[in-house]
N, C-alpha and C. Protein backbone atom coordinates (compact mmCIF):
# COMPACT_ATOMS: atom_id res chain seq x y z
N UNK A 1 -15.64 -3.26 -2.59
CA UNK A 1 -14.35 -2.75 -2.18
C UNK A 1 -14.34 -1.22 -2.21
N UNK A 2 -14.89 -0.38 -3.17
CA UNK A 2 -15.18 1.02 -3.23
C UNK A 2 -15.35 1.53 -1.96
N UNK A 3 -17.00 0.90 -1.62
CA UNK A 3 -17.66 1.32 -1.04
C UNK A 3 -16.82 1.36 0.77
N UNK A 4 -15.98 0.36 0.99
CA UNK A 4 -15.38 -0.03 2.09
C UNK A 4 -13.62 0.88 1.89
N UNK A 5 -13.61 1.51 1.03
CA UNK A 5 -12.44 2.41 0.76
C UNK A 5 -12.65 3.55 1.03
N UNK A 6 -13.74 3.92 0.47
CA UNK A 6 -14.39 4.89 0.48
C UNK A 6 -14.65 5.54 2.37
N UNK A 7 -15.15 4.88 2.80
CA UNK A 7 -15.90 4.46 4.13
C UNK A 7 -14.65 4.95 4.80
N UNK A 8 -12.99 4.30 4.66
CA UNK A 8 -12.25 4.17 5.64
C UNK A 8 -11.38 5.65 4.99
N UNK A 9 -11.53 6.12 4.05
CA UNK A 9 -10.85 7.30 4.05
C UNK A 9 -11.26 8.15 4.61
N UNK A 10 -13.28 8.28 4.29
CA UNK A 10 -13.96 9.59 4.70
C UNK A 10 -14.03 9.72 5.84
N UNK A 11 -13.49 8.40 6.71
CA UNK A 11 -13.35 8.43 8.31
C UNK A 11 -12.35 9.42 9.10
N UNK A 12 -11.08 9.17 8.12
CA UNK A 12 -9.81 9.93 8.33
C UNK A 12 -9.59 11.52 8.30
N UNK A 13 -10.29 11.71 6.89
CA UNK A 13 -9.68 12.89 6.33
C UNK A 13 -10.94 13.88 6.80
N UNK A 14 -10.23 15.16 7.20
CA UNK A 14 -10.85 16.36 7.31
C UNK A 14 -11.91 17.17 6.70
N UNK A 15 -12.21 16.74 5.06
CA UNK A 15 -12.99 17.04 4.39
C UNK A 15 -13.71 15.84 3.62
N UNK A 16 -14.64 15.33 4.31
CA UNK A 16 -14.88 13.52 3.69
C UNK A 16 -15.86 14.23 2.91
N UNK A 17 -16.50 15.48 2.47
CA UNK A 17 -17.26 15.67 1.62
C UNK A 17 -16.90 15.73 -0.26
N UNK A 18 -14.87 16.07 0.05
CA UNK A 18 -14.42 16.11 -1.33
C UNK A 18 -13.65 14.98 -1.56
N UNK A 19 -14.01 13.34 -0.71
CA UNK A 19 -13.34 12.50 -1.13
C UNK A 19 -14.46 11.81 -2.33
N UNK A 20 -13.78 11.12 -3.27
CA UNK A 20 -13.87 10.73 -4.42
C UNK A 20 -12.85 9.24 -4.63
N UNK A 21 -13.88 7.90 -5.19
CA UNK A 21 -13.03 6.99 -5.19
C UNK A 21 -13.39 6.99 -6.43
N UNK A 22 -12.54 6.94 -7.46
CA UNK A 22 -12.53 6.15 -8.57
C UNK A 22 -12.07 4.57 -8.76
N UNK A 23 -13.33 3.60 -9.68
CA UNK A 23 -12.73 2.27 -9.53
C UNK A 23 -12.85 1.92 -11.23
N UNK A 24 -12.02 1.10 -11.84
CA UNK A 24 -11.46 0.95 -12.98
C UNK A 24 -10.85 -0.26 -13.02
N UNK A 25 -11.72 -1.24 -14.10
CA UNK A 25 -10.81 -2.40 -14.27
C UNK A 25 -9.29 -2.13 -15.25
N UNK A 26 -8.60 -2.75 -14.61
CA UNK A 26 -7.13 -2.57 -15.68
C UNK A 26 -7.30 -3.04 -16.85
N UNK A 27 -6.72 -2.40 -17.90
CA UNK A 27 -6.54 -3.10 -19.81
C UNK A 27 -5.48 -3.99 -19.35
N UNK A 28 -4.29 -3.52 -19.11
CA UNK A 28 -3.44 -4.51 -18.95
C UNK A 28 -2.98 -5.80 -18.14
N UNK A 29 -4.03 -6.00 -17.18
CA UNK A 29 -3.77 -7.26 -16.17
C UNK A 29 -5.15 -7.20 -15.78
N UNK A 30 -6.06 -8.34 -17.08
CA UNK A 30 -7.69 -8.31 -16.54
C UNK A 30 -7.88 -9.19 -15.25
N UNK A 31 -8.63 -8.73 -14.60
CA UNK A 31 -9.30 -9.35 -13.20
C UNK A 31 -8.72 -8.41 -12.15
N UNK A 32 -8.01 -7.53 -12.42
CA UNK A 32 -7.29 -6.34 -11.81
C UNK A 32 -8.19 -4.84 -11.56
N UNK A 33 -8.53 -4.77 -10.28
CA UNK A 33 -9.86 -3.63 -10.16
C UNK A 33 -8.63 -2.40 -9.72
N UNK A 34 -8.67 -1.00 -10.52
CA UNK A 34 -7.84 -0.19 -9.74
C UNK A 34 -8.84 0.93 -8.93
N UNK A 35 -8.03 0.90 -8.10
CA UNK A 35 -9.35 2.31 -6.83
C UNK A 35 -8.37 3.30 -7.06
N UNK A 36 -8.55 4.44 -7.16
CA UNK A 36 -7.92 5.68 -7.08
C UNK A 36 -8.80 6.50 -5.84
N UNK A 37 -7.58 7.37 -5.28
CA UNK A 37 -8.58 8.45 -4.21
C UNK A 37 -8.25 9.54 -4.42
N UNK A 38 -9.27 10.32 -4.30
CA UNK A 38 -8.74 11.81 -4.62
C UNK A 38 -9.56 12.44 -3.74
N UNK A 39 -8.83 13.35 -2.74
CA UNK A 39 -8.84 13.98 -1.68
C UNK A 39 -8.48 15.22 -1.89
N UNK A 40 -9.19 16.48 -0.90
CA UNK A 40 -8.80 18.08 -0.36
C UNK A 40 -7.38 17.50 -0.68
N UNK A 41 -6.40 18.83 -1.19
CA UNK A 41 -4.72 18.98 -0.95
C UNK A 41 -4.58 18.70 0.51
N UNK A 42 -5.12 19.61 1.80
CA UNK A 42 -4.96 19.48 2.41
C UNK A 42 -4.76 18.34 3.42
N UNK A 43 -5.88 17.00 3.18
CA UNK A 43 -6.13 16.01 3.45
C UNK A 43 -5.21 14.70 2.94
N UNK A 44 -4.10 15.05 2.14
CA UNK A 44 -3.38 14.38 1.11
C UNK A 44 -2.68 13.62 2.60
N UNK A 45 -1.82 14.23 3.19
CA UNK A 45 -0.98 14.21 4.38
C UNK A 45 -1.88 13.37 5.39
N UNK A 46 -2.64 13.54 5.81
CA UNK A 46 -3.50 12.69 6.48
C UNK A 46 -3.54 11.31 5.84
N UNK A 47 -4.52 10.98 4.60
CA UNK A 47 -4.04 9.82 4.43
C UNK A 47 -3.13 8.99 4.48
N UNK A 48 -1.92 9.33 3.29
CA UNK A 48 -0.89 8.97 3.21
C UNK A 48 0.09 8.71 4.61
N UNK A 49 -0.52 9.63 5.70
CA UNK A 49 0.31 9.11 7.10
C UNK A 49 1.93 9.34 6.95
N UNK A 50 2.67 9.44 8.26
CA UNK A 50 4.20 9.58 8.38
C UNK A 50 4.66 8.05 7.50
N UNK A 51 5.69 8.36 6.66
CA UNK A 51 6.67 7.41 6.09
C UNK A 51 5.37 6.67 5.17
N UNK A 52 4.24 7.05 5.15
CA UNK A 52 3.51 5.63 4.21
C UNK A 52 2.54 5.31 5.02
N UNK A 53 2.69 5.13 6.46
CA UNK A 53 1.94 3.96 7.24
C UNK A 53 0.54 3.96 6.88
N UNK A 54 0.13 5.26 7.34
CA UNK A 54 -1.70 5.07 7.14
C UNK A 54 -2.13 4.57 5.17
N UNK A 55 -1.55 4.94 4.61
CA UNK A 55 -1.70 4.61 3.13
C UNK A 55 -1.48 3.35 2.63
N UNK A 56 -0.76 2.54 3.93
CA UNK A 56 0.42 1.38 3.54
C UNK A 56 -0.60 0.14 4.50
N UNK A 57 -1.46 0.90 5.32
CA UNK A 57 -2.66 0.14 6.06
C UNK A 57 -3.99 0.09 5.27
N UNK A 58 -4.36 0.84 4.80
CA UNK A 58 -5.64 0.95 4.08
C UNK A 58 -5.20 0.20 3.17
N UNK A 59 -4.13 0.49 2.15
CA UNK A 59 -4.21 -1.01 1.22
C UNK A 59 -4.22 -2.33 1.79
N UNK A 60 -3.72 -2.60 2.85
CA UNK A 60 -3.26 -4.08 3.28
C UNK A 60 -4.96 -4.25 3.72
N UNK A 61 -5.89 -3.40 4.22
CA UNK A 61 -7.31 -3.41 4.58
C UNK A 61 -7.45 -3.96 3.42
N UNK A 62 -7.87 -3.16 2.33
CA UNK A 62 -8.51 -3.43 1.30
C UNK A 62 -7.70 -4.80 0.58
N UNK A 63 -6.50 -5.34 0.21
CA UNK A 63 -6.29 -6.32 -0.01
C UNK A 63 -6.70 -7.75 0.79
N UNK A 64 -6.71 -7.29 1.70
CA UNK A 64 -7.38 -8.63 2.66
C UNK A 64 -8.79 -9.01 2.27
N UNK A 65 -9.39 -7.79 2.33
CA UNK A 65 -11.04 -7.65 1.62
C UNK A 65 -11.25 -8.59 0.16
N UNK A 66 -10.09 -8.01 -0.57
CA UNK A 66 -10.10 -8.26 -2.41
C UNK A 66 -9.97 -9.96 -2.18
N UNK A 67 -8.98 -10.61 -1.20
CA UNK A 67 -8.44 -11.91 -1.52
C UNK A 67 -9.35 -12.38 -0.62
N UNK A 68 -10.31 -12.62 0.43
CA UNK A 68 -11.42 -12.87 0.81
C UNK A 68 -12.71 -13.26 -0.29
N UNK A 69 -12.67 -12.11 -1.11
CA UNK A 69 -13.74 -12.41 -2.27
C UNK A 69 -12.92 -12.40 -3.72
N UNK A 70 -12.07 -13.31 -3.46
CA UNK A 70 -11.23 -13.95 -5.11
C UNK A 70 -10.81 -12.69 -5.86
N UNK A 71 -10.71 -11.50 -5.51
CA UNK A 71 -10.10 -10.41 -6.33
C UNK A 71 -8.96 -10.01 -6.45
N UNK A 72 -8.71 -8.75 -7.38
CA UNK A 72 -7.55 -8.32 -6.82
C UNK A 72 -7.57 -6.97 -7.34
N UNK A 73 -6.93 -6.41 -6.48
CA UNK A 73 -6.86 -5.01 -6.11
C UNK A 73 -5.92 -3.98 -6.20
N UNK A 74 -5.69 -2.70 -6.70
CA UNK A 74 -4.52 -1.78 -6.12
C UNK A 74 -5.48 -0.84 -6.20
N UNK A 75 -4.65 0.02 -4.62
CA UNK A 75 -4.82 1.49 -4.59
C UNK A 75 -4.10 2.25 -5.03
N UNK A 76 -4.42 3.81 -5.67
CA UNK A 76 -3.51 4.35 -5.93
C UNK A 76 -4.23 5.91 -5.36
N UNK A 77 -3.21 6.90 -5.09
CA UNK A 77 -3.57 8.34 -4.85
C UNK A 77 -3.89 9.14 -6.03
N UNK A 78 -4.77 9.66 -6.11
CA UNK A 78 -4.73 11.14 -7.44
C UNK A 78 -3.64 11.88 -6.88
N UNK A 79 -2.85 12.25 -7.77
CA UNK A 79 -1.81 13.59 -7.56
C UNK A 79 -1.87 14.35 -8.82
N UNK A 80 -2.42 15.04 -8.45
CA UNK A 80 -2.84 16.52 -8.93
C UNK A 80 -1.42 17.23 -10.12
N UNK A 81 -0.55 17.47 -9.10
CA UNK A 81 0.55 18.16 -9.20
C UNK A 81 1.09 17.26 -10.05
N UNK A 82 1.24 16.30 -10.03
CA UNK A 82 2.40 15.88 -11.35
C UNK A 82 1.71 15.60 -12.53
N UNK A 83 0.12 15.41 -12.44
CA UNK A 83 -0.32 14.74 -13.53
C UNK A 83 -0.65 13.61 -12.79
N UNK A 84 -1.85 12.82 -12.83
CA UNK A 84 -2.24 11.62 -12.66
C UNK A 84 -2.15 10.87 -14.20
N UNK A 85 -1.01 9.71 -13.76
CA UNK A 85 -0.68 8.50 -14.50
C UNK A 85 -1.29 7.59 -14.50
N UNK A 86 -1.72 6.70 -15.65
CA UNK A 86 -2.14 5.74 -15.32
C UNK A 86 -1.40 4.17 -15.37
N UNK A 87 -1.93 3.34 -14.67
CA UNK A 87 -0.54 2.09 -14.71
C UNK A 87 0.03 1.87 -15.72
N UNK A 88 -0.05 1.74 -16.79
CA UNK A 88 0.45 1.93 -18.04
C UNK A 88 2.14 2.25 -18.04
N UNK A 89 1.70 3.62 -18.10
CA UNK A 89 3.10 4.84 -17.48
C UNK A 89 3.66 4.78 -16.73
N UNK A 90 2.70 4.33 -15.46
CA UNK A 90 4.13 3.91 -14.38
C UNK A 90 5.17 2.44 -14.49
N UNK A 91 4.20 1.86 -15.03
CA UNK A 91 4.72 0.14 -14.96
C UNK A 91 5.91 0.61 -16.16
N UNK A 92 6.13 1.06 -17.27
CA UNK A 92 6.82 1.18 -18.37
C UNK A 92 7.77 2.04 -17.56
N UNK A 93 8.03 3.07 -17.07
CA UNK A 93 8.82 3.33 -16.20
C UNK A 93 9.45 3.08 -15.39
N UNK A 94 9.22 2.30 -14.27
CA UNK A 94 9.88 1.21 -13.47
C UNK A 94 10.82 0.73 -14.82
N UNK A 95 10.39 -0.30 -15.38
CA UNK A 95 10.33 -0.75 -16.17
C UNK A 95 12.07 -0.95 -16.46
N UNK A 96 11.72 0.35 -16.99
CA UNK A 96 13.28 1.14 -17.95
C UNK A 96 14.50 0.93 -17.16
N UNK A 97 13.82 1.94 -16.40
CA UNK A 97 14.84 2.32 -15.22
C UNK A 97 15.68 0.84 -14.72
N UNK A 98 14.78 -0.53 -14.13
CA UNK A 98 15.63 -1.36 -14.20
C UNK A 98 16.68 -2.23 -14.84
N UNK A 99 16.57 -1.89 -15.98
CA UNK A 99 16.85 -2.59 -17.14
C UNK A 99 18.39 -2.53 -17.56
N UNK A 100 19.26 -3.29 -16.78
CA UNK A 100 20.94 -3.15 -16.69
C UNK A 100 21.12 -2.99 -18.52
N UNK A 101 21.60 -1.52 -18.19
CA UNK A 101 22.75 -1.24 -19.58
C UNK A 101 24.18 -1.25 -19.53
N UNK A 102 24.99 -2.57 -20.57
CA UNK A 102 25.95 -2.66 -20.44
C UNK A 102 27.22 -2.39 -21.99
N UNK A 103 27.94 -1.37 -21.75
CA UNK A 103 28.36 -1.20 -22.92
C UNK A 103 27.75 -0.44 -24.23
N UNK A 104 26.15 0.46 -23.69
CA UNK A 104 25.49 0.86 -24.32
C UNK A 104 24.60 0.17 -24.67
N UNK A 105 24.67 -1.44 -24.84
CA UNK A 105 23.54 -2.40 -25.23
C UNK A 105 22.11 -2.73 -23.51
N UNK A 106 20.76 -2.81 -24.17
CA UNK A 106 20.06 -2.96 -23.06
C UNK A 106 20.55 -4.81 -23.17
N UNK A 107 20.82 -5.37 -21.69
CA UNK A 107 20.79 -6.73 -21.18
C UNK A 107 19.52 -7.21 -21.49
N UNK A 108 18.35 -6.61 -21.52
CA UNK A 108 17.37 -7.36 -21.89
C UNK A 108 16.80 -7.97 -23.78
N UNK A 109 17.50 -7.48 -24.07
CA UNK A 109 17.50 -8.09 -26.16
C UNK A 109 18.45 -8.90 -26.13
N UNK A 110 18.82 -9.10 -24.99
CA UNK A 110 20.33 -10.09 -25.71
C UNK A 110 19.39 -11.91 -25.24
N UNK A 111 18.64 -11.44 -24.13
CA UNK A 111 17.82 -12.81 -23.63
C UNK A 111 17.03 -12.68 -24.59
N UNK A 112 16.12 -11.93 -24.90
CA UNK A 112 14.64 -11.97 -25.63
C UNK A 112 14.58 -13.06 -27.15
């Protein structure tokens, strides 16, 4: 899957000499392979495409690939600028944020 990520970015982007895939099984959801890409600043925009699309195609590529050979997969972008997170941080975030507070109490301890 790298190697076929790899392949379809350095196709795209303007500088395929500073693309870089990182691949990493997840701690938290084993059988879970994560690809990261890290691309020129410049080249960021290219991938990622208007509204998502080109970024929002290469995963649906590579997921078709992963569930073909029993895997499973996420892509994610390096971003530089904010700090690269790892799922961890983002998933606990979402997380929060959904979590209806009513009356000051979180809705979710009252099920647990």
């Amino acid at each position: 899957m790298k190697e076929l990520l790899e392949h379809i970015v350095k196709s795209i982007v303007n500088h395929p000499d500073n693309v870089v895939i990182d691949e990493k099984e997840s701690q938290d959801f084993p059988g879970l392979t994560i690809l990261t890409i890290d691309v020129a600043e410049d080249d960021k925009g290219v991938v990622i495409g208007r509204k998502g699309r080109t970024i929002n195609a290469i995963r649906d590529l590579i997921t078709i690939h992963a569930i073909r050979n029993d895997k499973r997969v996420k892509v994610l972008i390096k971003d530089d600028k904010a700090g690269h997170h790892d799922e961890t941080e983002v998933s606990h975030n979402v997380i929060e944020e959904q979590v209806p507070v009513v009356d000051g109490e979180n809705m979710l301890e009252d099920e647990i």
